[in-house]
PDB file of N, CA and C in Angstrom:
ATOM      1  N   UNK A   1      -7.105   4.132  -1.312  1.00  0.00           N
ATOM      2  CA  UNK A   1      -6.989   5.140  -2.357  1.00  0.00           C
ATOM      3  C   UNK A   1      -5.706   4.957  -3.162  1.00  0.00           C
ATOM      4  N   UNK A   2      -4.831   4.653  -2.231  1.00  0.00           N
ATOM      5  CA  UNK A   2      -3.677   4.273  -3.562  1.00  0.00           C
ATOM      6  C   UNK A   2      -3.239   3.446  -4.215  1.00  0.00           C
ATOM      7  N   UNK A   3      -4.033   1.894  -3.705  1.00  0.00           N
ATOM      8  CA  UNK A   3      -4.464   1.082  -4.581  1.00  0.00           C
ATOM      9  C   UNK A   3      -4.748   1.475  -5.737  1.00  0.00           C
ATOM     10  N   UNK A   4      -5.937   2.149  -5.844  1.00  0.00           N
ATOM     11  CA  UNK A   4      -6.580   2.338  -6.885  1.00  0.00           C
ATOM     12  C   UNK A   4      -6.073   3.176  -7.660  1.00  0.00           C
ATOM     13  N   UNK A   5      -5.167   4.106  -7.461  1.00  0.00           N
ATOM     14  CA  UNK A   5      -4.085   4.732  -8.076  1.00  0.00           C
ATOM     15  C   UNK A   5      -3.232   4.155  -8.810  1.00  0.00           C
ATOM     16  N   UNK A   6      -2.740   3.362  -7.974  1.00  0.00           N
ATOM     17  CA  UNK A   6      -1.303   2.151  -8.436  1.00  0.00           C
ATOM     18  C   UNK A   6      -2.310   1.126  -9.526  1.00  0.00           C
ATOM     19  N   UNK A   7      -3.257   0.821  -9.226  1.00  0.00           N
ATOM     20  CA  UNK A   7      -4.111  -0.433 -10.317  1.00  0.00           C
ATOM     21  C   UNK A   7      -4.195   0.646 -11.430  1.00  0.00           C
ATOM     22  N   UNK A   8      -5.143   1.964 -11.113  1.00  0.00           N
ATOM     23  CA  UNK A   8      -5.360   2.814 -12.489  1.00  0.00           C
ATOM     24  C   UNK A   8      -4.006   3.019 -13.758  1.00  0.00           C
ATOM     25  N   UNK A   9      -3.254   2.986 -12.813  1.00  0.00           N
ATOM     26  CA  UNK A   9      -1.664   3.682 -13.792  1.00  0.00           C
ATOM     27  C   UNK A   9      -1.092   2.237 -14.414  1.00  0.00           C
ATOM     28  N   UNK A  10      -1.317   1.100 -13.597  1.00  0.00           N
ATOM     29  CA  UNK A  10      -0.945  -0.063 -14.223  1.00  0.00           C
ATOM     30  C   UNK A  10      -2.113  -0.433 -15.606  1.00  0.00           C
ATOM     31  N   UNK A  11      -3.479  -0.532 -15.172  1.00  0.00           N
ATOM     32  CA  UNK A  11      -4.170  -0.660 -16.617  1.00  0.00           C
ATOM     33  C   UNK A  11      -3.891   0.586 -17.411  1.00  0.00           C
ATOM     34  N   UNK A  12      -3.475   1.734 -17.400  1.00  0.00           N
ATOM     35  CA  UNK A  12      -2.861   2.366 -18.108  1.00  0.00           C
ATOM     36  C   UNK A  12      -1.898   2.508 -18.753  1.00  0.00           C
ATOM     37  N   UNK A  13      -0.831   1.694 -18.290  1.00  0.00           N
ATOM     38  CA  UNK A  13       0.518   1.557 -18.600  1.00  0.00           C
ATOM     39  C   UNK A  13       0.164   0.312 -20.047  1.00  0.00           C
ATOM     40  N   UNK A  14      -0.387  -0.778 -18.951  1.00  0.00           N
ATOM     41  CA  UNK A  14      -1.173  -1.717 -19.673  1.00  0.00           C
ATOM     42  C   UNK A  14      -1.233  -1.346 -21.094  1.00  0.00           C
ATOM     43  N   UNK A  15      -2.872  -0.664 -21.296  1.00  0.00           N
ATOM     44  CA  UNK A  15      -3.360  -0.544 -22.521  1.00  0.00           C
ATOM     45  C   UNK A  15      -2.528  -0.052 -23.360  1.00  0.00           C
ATOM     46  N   UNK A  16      -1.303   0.869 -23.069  1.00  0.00           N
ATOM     47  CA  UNK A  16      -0.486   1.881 -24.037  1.00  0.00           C
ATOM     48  C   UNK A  16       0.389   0.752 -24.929  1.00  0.00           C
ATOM     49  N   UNK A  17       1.088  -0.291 -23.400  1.00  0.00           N
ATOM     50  CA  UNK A  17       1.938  -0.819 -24.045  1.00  0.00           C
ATOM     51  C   UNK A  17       1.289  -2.200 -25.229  1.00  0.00           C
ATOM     52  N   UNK A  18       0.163  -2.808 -25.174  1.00  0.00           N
ATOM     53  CA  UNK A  18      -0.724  -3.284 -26.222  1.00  0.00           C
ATOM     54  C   UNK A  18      -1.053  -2.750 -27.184  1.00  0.00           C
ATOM     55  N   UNK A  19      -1.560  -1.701 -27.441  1.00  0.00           N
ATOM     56  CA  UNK A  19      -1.907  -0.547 -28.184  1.00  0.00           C
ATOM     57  C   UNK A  19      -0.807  -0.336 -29.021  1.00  0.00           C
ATOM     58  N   UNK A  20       0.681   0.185 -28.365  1.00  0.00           N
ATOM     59  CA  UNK A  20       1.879   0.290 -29.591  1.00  0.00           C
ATOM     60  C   UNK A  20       2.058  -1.372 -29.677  1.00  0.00           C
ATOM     61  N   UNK A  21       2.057  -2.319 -29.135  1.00  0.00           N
ATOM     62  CA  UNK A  21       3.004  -3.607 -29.829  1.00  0.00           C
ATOM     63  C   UNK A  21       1.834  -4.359 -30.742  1.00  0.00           C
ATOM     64  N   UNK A  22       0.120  -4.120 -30.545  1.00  0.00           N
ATOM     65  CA  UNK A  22      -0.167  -4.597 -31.347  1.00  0.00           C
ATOM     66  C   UNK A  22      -1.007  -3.769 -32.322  1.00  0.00           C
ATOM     67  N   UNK A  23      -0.674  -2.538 -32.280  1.00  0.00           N
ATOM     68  CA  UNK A  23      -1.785  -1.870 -33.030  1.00  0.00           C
ATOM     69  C   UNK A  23      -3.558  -1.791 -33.045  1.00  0.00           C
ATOM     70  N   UNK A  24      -3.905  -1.503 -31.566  1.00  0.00           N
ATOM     71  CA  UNK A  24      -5.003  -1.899 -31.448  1.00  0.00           C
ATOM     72  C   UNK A  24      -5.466  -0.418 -31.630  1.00  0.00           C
ATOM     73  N   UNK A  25      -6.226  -0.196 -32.123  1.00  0.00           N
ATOM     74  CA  UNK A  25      -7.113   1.629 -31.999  1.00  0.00           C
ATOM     75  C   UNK A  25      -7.567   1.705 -31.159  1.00  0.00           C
ATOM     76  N   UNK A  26      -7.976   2.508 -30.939  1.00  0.00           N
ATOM     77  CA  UNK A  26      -8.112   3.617 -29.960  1.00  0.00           C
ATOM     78  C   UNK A  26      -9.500   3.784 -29.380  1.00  0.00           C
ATOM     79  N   UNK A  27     -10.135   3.152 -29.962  1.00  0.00           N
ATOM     80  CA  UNK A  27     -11.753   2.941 -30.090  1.00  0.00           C
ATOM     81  C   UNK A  27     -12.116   1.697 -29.248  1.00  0.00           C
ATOM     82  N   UNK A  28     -10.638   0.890 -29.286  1.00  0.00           N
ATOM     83  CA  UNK A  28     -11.048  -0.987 -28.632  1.00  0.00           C
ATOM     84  C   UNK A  28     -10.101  -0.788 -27.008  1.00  0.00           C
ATOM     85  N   UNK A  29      -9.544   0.595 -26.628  1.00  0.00           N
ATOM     86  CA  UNK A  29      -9.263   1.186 -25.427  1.00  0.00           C
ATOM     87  C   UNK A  29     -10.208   0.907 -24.106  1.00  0.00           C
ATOM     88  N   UNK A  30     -11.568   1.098 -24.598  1.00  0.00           N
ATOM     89  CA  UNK A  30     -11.946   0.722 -23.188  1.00  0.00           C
ATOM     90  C   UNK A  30     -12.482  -0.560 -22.918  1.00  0.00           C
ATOM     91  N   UNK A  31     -12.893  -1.449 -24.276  1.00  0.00           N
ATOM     92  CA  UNK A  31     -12.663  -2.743 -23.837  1.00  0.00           C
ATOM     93  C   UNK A  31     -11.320  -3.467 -23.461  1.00  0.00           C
ATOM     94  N   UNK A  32     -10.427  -3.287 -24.096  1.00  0.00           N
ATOM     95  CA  UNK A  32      -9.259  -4.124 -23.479  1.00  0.00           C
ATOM     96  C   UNK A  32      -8.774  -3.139 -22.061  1.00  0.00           C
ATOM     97  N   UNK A  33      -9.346  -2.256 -21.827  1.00  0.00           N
ATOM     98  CA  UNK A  33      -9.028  -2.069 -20.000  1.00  0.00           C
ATOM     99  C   UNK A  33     -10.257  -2.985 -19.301  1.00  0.00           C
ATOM    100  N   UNK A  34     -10.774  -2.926 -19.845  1.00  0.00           N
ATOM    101  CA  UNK A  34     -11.720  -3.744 -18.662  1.00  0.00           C
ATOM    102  C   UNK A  34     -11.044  -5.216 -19.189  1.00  0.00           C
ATOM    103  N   UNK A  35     -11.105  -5.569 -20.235  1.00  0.00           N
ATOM    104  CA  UNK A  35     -10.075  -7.096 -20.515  1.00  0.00           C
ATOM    105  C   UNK A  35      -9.063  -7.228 -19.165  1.00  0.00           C
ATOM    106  N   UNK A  36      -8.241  -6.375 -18.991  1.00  0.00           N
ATOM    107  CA  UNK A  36      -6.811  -6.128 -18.634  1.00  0.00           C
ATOM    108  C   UNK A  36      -7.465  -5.983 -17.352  1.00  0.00           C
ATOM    109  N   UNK A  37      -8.441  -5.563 -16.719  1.00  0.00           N
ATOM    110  CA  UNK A  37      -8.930  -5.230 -15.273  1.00  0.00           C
ATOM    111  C   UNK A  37      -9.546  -6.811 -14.742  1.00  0.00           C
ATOM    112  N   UNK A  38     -10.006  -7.320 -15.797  1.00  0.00           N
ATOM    113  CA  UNK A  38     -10.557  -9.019 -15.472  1.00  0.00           C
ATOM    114  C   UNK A  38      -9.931  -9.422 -15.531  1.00  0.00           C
ATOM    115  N   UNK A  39      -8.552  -9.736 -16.467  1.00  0.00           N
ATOM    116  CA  UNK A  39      -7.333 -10.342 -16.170  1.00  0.00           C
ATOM    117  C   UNK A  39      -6.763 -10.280 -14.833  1.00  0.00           C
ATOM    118  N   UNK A  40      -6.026  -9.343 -14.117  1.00  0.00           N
ATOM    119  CA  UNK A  40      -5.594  -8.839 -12.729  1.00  0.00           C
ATOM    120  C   UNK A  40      -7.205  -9.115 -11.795  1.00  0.00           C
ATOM    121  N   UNK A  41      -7.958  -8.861 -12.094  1.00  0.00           N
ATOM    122  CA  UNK A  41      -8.499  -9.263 -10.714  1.00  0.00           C
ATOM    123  C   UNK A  41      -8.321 -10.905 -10.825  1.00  0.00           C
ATOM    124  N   UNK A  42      -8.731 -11.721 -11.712  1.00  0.00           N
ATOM    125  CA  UNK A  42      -8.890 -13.180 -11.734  1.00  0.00           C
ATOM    126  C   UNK A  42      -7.119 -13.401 -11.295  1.00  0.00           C
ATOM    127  N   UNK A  43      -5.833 -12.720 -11.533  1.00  0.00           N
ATOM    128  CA  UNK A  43      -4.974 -13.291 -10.812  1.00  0.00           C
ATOM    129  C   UNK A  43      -4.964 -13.088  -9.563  1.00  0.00           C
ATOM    130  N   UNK A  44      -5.088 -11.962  -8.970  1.00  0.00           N
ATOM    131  CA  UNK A  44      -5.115 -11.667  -8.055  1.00  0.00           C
ATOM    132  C   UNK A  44      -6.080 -12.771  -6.863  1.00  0.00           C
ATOM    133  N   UNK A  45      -7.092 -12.785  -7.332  1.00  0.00           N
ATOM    134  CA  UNK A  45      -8.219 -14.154  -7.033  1.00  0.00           C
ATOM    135  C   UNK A  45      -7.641 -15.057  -6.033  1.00  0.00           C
ATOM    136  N   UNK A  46      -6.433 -15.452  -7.444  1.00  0.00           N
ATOM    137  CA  UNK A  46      -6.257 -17.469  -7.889  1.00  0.00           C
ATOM    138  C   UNK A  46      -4.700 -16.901  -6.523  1.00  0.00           C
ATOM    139  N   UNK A  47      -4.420 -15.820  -6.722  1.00  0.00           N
ATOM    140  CA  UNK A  47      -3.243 -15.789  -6.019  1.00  0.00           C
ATOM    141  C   UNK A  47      -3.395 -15.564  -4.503  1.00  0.00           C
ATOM    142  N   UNK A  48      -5.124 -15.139  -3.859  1.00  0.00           N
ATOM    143  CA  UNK A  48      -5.253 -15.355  -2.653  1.00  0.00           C
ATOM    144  C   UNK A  48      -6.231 -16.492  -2.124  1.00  0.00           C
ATOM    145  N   UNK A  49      -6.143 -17.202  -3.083  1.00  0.00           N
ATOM    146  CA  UNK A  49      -6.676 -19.070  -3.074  1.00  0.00           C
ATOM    147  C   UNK A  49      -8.018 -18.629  -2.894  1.00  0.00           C
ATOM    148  N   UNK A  50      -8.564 -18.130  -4.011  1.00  0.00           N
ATOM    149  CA  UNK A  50     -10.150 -17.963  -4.693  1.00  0.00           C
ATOM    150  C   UNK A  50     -10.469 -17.755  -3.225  1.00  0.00           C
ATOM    151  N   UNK A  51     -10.636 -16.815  -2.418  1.00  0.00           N
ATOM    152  CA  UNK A  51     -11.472 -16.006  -1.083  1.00  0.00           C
ATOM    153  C   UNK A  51     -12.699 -15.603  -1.992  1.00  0.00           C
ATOM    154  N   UNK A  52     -13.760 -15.712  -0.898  1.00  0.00           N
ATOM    155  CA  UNK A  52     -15.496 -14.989  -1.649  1.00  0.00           C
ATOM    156  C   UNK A  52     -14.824 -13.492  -2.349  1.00  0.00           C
ATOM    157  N   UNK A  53     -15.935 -13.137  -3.253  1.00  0.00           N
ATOM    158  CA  UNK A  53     -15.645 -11.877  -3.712  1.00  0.00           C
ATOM    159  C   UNK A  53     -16.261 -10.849  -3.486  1.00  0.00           C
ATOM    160  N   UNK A  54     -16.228 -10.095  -3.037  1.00  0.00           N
ATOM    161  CA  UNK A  54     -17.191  -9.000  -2.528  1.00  0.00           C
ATOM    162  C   UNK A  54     -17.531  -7.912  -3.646  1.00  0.00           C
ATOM    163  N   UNK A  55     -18.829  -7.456  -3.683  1.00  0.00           N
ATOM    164  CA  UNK A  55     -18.951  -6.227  -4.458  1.00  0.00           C
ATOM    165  C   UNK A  55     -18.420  -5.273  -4.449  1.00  0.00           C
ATOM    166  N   UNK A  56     -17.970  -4.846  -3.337  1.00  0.00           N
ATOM    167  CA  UNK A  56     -16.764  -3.575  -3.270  1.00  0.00           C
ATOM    168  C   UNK A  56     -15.820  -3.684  -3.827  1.00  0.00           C
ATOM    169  N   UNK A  57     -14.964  -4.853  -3.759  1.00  0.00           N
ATOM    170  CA  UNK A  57     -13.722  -5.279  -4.612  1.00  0.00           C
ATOM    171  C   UNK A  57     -13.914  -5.205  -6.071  1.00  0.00           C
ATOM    172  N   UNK A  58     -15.441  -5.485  -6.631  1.00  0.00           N
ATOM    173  CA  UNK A  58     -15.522  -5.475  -8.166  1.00  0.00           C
ATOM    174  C   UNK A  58     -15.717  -4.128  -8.276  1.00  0.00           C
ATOM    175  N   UNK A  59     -16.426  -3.028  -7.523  1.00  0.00           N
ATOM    176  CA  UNK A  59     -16.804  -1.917  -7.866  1.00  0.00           C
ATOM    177  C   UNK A  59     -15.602  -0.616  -7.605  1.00  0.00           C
ATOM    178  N   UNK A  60     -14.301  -1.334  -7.099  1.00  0.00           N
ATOM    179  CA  UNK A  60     -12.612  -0.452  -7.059  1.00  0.00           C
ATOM    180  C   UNK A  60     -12.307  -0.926  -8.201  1.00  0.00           C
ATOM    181  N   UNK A  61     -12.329  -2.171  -8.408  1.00  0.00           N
ATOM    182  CA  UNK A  61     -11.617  -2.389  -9.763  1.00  0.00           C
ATOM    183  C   UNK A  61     -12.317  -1.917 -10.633  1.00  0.00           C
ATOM    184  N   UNK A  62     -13.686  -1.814 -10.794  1.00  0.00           N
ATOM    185  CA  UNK A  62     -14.389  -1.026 -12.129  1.00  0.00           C
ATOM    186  C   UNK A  62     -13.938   0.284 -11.811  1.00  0.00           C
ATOM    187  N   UNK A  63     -14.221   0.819 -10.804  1.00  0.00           N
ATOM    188  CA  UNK A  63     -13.475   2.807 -10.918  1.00  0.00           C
ATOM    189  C   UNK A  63     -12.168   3.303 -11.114  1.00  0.00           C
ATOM    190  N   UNK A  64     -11.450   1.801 -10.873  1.00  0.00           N
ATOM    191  CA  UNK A  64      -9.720   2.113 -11.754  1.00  0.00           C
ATOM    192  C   UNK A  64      -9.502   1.970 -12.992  1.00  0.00           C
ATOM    193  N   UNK A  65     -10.545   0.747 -13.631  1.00  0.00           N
ATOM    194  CA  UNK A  65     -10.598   1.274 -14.677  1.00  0.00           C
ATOM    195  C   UNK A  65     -10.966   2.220 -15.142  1.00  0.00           C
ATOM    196  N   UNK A  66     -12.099   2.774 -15.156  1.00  0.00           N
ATOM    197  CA  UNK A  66     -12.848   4.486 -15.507  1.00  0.00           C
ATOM    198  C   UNK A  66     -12.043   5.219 -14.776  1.00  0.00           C
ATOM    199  N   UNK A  67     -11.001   5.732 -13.922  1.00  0.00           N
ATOM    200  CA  UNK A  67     -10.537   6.070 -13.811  1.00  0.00           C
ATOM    201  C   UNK A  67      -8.932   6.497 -14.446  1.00  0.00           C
ATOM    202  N   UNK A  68      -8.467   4.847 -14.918  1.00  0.00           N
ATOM    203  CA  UNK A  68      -7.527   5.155 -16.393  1.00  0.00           C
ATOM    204  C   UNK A  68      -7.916   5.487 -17.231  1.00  0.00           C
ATOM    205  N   UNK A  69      -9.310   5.109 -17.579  1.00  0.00           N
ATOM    206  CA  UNK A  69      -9.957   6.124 -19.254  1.00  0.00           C
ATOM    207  C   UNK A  69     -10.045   7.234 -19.071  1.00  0.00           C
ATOM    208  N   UNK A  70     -10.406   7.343 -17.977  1.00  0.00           N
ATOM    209  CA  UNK A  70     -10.333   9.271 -17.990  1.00  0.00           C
ATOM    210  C   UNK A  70      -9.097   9.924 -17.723  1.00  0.00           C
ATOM    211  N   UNK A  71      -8.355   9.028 -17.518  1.00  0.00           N
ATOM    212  CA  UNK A  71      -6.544  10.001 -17.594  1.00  0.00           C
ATOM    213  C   UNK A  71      -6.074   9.757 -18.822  1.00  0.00           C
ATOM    214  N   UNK A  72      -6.526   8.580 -19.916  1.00  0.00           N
ATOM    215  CA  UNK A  72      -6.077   8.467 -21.200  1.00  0.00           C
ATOM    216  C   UNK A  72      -7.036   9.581 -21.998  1.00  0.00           C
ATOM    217  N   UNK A  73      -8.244   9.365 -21.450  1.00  0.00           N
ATOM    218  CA  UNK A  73      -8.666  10.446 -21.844  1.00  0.00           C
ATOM    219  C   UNK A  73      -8.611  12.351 -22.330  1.00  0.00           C
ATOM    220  N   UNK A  74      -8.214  12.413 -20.460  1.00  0.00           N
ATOM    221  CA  UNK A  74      -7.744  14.031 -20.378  1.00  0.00           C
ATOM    222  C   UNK A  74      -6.543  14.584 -20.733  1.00  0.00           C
ATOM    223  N   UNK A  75      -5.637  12.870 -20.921  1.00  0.00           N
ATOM    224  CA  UNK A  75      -4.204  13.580 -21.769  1.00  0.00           C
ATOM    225  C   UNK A  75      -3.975  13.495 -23.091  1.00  0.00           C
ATOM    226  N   UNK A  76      -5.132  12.825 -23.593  1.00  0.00           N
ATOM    227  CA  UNK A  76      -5.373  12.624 -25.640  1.00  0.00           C
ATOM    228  C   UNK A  76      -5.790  14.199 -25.624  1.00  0.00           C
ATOM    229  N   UNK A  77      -6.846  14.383 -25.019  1.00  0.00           N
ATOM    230  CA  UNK A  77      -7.560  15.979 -25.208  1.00  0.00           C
ATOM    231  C   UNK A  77      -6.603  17.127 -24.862  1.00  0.00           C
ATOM    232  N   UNK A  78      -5.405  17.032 -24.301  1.00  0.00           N
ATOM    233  CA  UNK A  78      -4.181  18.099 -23.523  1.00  0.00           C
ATOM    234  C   UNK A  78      -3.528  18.193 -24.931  1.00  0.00           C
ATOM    235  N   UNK A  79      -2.981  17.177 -25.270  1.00  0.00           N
ATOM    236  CA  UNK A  79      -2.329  16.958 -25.929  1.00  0.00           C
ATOM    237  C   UNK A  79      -2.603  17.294 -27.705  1.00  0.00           C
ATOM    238  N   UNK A  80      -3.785  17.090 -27.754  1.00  0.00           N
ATOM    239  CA  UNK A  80      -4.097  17.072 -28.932  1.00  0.00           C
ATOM    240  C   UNK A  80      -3.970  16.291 -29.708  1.00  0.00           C
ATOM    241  N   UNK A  81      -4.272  14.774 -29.790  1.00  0.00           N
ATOM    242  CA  UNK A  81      -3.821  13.906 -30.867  1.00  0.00           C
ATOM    243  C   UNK A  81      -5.189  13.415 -31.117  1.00  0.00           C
TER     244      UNK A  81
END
């Protein structure tokens, strides 16, 4: 569970800091988290010398991502912007 915490807040951190340095909208948010979620898993991969991949492992990393959209989410809507 706090994996997926620590991964969610990192593709979050992620997308923000892309978003201000390259001006990406706001609309191309949940593709470049899943970009940014295939990026980190494929290092992560190469960095435990390509081990099989299991479906569970793809299906944490897909709910950290949907899990950062919905905190970028619920704090655009708090916030009001």
């Amino acid at each position: 569970m706090e994996t997926l915490l620590l991964l969610a807040g990192l593709i979050l951190t992620l997308t923000e800091i892309f978003k201000r340095t390259f001006g990406i909208k706001s609309r191309y948010i949940p593709i470049l988290s899943m970009i940014i979620m295939a990026l980190l898993m494929l290092g992560g991969w190469a960095y435990l010398g390509f081990p099989k991949i299991e479906l569970d492992i793809i299906l944490r990393n897909l709910s950290a991502v949907l899990t950062a959209m919905g905190i970028w989410s619920g704090v655009k809507a708090t916030i009001g912007k």
